[in-house]
N, C-alpha and C. Protein backbone atom coordinates (compact mmCIF):
# COMPACT_ATOMS: atom_id res chain seq x y z
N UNK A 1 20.11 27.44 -29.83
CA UNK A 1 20.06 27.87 -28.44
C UNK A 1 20.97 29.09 -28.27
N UNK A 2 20.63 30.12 -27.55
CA UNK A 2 21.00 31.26 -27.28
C UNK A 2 22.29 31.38 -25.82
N UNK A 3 23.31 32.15 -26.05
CA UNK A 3 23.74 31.85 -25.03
C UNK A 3 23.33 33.11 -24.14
N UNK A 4 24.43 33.47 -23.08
CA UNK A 4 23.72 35.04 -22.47
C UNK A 4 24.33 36.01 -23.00
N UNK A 5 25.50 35.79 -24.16
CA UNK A 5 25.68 36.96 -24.51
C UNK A 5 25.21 37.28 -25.70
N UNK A 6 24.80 36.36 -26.19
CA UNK A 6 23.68 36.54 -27.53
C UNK A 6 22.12 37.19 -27.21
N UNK A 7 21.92 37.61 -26.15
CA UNK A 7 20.72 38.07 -25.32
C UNK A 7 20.53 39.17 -25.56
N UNK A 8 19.40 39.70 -26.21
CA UNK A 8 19.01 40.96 -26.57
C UNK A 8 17.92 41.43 -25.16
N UNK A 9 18.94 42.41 -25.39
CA UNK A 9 18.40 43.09 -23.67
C UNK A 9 16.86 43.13 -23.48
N UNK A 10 16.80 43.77 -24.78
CA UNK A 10 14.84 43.98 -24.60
C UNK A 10 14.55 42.85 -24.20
N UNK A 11 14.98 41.61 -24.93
CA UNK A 11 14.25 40.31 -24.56
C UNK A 11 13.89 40.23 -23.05
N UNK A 12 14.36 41.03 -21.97
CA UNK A 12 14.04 40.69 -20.42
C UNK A 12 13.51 41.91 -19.70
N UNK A 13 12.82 43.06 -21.04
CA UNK A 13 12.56 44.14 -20.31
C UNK A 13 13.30 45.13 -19.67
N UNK A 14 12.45 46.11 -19.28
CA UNK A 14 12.89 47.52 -18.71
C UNK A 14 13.18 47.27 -17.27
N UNK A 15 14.12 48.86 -16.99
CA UNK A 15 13.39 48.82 -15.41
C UNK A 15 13.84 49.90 -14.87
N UNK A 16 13.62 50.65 -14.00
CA UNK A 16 14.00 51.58 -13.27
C UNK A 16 14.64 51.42 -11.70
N UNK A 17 15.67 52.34 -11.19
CA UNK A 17 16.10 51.71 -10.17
C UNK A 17 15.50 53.33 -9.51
N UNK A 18 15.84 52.76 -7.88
CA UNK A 18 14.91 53.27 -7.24
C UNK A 18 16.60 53.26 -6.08
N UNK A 19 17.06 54.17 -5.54
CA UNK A 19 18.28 54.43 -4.21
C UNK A 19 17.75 55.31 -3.25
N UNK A 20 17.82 54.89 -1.97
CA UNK A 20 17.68 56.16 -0.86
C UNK A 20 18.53 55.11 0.40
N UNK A 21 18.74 56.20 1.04
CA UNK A 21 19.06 56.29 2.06
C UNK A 21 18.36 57.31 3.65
N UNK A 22 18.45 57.28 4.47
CA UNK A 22 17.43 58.31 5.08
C UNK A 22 18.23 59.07 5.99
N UNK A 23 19.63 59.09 5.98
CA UNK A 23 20.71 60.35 6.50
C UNK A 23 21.89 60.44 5.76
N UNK A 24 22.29 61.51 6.04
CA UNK A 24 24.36 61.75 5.41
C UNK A 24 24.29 60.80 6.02
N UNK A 25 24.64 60.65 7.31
CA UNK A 25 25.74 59.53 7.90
C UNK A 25 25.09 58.25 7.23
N UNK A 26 23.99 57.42 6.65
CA UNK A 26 23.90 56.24 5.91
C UNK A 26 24.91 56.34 4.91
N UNK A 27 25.43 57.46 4.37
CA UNK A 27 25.91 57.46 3.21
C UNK A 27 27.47 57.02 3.24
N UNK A 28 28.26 57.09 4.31
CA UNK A 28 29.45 56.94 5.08
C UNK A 28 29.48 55.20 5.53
N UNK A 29 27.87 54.97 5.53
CA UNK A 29 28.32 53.36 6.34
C UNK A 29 28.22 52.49 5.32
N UNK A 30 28.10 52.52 4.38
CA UNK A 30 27.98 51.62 2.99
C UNK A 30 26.34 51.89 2.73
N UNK A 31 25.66 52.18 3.02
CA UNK A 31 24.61 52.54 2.41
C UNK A 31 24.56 53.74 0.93
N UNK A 32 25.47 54.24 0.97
CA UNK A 32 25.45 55.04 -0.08
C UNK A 32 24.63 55.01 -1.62
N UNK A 33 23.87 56.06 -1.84
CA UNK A 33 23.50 56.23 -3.12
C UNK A 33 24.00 55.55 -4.37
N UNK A 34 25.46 55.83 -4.07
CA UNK A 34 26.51 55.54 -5.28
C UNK A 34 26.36 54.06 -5.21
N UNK A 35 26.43 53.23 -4.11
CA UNK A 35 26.73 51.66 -3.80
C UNK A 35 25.63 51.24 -4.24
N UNK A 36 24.63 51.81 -3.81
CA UNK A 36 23.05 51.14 -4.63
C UNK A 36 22.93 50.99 -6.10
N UNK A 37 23.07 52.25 -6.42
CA UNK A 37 23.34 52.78 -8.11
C UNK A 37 23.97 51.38 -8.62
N UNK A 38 25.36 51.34 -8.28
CA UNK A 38 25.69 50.13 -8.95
C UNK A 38 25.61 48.95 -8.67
N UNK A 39 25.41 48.25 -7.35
CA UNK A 39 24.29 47.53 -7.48
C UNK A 39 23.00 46.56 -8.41
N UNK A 40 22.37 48.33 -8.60
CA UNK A 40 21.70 48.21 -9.44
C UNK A 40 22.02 47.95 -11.12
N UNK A 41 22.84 48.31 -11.04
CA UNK A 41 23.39 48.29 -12.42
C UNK A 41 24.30 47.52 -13.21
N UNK A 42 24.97 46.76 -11.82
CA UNK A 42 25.51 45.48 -12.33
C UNK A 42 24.25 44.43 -12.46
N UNK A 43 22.93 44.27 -11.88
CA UNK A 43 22.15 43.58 -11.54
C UNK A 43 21.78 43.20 -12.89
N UNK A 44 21.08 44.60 -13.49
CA UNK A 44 20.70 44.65 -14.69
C UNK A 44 21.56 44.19 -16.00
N UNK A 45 22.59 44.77 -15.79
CA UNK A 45 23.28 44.20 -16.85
C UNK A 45 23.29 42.52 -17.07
N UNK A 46 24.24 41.93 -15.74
CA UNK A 46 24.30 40.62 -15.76
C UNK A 46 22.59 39.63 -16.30
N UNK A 47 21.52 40.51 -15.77
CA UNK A 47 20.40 39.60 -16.28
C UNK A 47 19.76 40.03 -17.58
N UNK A 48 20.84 40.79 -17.99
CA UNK A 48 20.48 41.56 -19.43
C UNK A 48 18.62 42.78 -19.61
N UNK A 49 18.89 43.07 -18.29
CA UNK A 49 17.60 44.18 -18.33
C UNK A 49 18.04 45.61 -19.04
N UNK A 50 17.36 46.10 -19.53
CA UNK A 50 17.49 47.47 -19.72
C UNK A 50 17.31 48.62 -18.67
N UNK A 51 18.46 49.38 -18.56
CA UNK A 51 18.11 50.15 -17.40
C UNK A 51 17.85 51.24 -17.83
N UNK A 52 16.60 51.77 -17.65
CA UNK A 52 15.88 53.51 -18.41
C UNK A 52 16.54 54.26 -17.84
N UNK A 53 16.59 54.53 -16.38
CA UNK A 53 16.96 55.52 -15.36
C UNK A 53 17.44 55.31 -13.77
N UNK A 54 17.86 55.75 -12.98
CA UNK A 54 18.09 55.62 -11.91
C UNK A 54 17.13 56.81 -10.86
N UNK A 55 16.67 56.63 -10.13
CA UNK A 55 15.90 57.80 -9.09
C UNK A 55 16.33 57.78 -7.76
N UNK A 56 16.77 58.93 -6.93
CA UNK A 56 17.65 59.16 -5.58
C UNK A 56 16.63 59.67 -5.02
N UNK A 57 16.76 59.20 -3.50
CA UNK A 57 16.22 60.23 -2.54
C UNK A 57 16.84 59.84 -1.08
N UNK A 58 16.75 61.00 -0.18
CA UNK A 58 17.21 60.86 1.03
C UNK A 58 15.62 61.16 1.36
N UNK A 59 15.49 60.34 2.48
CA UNK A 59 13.98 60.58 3.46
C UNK A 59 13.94 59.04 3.46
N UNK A 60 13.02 59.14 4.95
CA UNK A 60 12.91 57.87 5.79
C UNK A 60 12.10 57.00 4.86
N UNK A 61 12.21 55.86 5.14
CA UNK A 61 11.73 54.64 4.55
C UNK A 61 10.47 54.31 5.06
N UNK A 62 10.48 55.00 6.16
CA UNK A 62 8.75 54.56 6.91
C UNK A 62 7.82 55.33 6.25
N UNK A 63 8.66 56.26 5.85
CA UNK A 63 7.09 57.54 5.11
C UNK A 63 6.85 56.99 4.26
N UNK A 64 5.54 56.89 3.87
CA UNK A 64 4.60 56.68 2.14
C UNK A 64 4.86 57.73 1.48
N UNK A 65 4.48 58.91 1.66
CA UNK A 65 4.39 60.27 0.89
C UNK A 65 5.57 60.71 0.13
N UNK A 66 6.70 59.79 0.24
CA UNK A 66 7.60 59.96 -0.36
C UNK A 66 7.80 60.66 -2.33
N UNK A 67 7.83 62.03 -2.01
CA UNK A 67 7.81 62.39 -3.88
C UNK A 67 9.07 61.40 -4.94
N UNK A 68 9.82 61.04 -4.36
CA UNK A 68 10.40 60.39 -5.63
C UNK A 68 9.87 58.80 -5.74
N UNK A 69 9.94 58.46 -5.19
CA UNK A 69 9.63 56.86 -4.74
C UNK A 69 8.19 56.43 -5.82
N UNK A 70 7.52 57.75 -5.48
CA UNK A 70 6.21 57.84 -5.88
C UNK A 70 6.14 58.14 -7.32
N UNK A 71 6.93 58.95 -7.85
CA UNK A 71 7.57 59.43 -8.82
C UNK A 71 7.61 57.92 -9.70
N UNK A 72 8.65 57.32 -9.46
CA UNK A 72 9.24 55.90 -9.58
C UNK A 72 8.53 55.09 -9.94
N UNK A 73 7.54 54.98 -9.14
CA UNK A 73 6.14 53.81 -9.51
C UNK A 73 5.53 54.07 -10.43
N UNK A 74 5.08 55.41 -10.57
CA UNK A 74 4.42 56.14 -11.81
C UNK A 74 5.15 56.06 -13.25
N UNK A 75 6.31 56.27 -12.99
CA UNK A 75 7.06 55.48 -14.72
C UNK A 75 7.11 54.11 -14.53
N UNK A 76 7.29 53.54 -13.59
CA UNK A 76 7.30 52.40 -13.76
C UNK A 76 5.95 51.50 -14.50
N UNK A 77 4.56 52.36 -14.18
CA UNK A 77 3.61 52.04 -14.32
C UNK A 77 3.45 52.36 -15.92
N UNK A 78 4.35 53.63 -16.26
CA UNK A 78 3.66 54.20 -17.44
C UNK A 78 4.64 53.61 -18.54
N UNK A 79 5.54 53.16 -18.22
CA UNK A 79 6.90 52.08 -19.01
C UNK A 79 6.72 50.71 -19.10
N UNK A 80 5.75 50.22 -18.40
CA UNK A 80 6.07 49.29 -18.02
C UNK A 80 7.32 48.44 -17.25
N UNK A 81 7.57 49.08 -16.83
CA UNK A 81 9.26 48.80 -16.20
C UNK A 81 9.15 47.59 -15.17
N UNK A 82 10.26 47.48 -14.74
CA UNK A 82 10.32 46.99 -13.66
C UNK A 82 10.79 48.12 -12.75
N UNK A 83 10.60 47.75 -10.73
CA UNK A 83 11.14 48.60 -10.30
C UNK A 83 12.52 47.31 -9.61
N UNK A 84 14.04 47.88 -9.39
CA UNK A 84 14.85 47.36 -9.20
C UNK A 84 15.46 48.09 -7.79
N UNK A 85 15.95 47.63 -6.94
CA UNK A 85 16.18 48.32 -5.76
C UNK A 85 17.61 47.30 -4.89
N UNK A 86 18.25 48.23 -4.53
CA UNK A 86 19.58 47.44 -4.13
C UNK A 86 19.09 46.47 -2.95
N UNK A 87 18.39 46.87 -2.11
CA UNK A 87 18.32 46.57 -1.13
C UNK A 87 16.71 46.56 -0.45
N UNK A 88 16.03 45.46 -0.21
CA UNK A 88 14.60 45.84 -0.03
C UNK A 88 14.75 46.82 1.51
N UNK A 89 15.08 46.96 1.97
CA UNK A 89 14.82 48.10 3.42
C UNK A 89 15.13 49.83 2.67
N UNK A 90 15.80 49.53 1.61
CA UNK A 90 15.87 50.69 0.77
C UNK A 90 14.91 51.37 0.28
N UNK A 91 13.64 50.65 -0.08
CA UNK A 91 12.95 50.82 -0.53
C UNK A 91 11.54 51.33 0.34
N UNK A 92 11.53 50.42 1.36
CA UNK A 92 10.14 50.83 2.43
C UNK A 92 10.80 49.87 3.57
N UNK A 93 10.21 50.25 4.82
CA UNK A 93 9.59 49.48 5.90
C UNK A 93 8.85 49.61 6.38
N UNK A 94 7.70 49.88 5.55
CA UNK A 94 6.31 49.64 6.23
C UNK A 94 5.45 48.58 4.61
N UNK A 95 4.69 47.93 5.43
CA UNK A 95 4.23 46.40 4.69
C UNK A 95 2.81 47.02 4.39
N UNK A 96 2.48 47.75 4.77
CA UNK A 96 0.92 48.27 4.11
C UNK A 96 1.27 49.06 2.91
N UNK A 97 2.71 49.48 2.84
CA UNK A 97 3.08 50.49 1.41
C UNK A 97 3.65 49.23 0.49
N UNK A 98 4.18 48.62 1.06
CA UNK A 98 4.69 47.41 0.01
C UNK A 98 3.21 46.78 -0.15
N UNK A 99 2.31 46.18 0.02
CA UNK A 99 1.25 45.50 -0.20
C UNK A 99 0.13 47.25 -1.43
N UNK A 100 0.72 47.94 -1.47
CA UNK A 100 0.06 48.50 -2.25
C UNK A 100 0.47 48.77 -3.67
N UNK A 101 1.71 48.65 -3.64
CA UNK A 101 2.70 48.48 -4.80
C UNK A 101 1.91 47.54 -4.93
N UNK A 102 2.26 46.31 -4.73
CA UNK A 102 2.10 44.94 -5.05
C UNK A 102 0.64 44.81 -5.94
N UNK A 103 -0.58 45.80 -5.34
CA UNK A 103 -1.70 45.60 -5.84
C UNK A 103 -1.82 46.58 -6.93
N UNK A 104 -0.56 47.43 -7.17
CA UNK A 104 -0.54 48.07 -8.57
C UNK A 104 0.18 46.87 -9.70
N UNK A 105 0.55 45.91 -9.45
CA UNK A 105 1.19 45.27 -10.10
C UNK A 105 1.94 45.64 -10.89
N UNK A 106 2.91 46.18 -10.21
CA UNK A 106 4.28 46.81 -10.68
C UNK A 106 5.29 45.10 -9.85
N UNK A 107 6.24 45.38 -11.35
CA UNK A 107 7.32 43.92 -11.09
C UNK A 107 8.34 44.40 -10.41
N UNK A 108 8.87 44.15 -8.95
CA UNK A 108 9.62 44.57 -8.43
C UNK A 108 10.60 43.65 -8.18
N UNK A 109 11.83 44.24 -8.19
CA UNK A 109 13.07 43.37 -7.84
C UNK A 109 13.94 43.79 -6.76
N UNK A 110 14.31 43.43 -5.85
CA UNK A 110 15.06 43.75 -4.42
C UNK A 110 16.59 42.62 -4.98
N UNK A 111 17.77 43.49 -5.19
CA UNK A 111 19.24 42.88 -5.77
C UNK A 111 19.75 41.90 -4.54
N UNK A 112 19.34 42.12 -3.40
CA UNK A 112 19.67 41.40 -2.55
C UNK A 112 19.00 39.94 -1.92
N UNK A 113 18.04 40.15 -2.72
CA UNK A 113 17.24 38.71 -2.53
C UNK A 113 16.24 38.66 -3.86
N UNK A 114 16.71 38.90 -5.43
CA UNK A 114 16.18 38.58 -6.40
C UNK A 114 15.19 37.82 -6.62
N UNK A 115 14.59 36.35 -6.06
CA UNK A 115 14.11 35.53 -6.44
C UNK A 115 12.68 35.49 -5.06
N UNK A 116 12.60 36.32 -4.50
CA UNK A 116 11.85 36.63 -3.85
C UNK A 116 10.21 36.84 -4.39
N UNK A 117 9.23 36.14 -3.39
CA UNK A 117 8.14 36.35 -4.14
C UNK A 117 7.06 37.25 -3.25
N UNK A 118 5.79 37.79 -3.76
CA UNK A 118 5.58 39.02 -3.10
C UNK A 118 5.02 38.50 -1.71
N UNK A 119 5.22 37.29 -0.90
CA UNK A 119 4.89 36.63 0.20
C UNK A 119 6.46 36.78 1.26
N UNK A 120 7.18 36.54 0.70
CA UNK A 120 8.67 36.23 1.25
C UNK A 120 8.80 38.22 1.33
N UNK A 121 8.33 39.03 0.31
CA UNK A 121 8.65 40.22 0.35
C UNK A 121 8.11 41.05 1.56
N UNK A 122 6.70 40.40 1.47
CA UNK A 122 5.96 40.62 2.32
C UNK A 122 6.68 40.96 4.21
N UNK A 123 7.03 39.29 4.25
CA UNK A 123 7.64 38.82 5.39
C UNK A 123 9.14 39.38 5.91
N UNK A 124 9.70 39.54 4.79
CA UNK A 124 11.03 40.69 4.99
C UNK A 124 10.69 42.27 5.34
N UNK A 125 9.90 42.51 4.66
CA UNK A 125 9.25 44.53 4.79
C UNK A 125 9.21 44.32 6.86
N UNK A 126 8.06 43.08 7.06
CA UNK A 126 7.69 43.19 8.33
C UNK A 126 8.66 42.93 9.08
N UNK A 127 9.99 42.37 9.53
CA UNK A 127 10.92 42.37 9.67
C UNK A 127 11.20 43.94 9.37
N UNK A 128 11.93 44.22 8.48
CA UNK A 128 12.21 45.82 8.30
C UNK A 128 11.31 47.04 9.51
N UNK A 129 10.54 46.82 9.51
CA UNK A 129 9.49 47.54 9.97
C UNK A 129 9.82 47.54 11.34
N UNK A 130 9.88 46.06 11.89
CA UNK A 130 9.34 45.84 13.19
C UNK A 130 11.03 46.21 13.71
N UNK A 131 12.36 46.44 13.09
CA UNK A 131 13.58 46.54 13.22
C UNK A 131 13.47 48.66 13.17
N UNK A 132 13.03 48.69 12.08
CA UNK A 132 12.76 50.53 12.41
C UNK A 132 12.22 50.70 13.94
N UNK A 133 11.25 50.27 14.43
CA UNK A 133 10.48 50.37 15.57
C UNK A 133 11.65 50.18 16.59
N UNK A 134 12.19 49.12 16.64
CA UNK A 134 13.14 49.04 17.40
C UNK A 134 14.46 50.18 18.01
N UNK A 135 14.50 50.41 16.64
CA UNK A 135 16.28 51.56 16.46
C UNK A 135 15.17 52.75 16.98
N UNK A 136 13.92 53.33 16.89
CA UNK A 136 13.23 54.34 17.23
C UNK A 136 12.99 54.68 18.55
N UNK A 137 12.62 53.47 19.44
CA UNK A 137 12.37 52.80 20.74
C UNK A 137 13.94 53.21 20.94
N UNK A 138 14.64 52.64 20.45
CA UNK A 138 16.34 52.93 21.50
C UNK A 138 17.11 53.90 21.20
N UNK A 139 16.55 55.12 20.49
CA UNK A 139 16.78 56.08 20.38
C UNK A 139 16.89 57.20 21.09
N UNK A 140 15.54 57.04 21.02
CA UNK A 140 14.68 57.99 22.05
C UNK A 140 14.74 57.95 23.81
């Protein structure tokens, strides 16, 4: 029997991490790039993943058209990777872009709720979403 430090990383796969934020000032409130990054990178280590790369972007979470994000999926697709993300609101809040990932069957991991399945992911994005709408509404 193997313990975890006898764990050969490959044994649990790749993955790519994925950080944004969608202003400077996120970057000041603990949202930061840097805080995700590692995050991400303690994540991986502790579950013995391999981490290929890290990918940054500033821009809103509601947009799809996002070039890195998009970027991201595409190695992820072409690595087989996983995608790893500090924080699922980091990633999207809109549930028609997460439900399309999902139907690329790319393995995604959100560090803040790991064990999440693409139903529970589902149900968090819409939450996210319906909370963007909100801060937009009391903005304005």
């Amino acid at each position: 029997m193997r313990t975890y430090k006898e764990t050969n990383k490959s044994d649990k796969g790749v993955a790519i991490g994925y950080c944004r934020c969608s202003t400077a000032l996120q970057q000041t409130e603990g949202y930061s790039l840097e805080a995700q990054k590692e995050a991400i990178e303690r994540y991986c280590a502790y579950e013995g993943i391999e981490l290929l790369d890290t990918f940054y972007e500033v821009e809103s979470g509601r947009k799809n058209d996002r070039a890195v994000v998009n970027e991201v999926l595409d190695q992820c697709e072409l690595k087989n990777a996983k995608l790893v993300v500090a924080r699922l609101d980091r990633f999207s809040r809109d549930v028609h872009f997460l439900t399309k990932v999902q139907r690329r069957r790319i393995s995604f991991i959100a560090v803040d709720n790991p064990s999440a399945d693409s139903m529970v992911l589902q149900i968090l994005v819409s939450v996210a979403e319906n909370e963007s709408r909100i801060i937009g509404t009391r903005t304005k």
